[in-house]
Protein backbone atom coordinates (compact mmCIF):
# COMPACT_ATOMS: atom_id res chain seq x y z
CA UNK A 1 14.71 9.24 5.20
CA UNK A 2 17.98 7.85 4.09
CA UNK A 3 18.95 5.96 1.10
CA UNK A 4 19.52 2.92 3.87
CA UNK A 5 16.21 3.05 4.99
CA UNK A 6 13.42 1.22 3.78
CA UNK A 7 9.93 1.94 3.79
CA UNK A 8 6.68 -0.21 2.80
CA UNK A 9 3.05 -1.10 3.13
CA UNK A 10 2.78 -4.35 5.12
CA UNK A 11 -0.75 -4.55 4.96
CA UNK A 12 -4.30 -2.52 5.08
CA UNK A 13 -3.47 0.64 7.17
CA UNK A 14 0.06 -0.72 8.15
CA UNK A 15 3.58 0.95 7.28
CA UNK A 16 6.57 0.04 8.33
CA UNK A 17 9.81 2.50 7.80
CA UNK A 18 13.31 0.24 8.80
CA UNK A 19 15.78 2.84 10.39
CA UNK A 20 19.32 1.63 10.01
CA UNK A 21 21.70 2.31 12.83
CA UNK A 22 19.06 4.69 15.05
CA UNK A 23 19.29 4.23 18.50
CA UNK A 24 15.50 4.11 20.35
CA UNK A 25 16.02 8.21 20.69
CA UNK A 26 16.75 8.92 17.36
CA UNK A 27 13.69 6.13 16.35
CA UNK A 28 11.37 8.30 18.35
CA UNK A 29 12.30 11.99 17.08
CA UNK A 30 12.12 10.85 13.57
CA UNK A 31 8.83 9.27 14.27
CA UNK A 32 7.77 12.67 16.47
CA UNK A 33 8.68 14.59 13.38
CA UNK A 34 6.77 12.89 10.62
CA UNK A 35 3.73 12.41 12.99
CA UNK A 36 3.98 16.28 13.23
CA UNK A 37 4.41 17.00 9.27
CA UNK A 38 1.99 14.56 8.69
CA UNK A 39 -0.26 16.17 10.93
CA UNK A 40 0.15 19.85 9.80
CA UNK A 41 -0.13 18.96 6.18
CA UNK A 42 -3.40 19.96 4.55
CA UNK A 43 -4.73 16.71 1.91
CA UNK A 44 -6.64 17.93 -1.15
CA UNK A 45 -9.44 15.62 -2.01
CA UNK A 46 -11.84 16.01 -4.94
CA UNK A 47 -14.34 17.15 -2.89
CA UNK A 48 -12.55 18.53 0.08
CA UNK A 49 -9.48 19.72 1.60
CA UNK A 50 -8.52 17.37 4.77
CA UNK A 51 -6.35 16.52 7.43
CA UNK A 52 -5.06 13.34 8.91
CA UNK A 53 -3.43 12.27 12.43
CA UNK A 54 -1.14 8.96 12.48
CA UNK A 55 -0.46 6.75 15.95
CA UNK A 56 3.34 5.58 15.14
CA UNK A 57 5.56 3.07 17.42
CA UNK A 58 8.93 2.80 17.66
CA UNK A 59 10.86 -0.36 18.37
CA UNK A 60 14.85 -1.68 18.10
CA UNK A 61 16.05 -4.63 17.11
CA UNK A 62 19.58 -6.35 17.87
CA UNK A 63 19.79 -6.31 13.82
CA UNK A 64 17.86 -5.11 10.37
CA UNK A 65 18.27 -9.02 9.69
CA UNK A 66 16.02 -10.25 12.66
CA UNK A 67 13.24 -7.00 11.13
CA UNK A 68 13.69 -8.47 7.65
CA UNK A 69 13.19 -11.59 8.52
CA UNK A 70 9.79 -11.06 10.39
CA UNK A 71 8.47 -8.53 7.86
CA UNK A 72 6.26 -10.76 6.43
CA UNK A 73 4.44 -11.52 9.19
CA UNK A 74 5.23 -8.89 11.66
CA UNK A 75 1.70 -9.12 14.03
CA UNK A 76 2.71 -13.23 13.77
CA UNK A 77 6.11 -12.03 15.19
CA UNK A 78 4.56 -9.72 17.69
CA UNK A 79 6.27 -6.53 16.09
CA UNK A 80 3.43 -4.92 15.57
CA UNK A 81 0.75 -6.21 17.52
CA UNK A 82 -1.31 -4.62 19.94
């Protein structure tokens, strides 16, 4: 990530990561890649060593303003909604 990014829990399970200037391409590889480090990374647990799997999206937005603005309720806003 970049220093112009910003990343944050929204709720329960729910990230969001804000990519400033990527175009839907560069949204997807960069959410390709961390689903694959993610993936590949081993978790040590007390009891256990584990590993996860994460579903990501990718969406664009005319402007970080319009994503800001709707971050507070972003299933309300249909952002991230199924």
């Amino acid at each position: 990530m970049r220093k112009s990014d910003l990343f944050g829990r929204i709720g329960g399970e729910e990230f969001l990561i804000l990519l400033k200037g990527y175009e839907s391409t560069q949204a997807f590889d960069f959410a390709e890649k961390t689903r694959k480090m993610i993936e590949n990374t081993v978790f040590r647990t007390h009891q256990k060593n584990i590993k996860i799997s994460i579903t990501l999206r990718t969406r664009t937005s005319p402007g970080a303003t319009l994503w800001l603005s709707t971050i507070h309720q972003p299933k309300k806003a249909g952002f991230l909604a199924d």
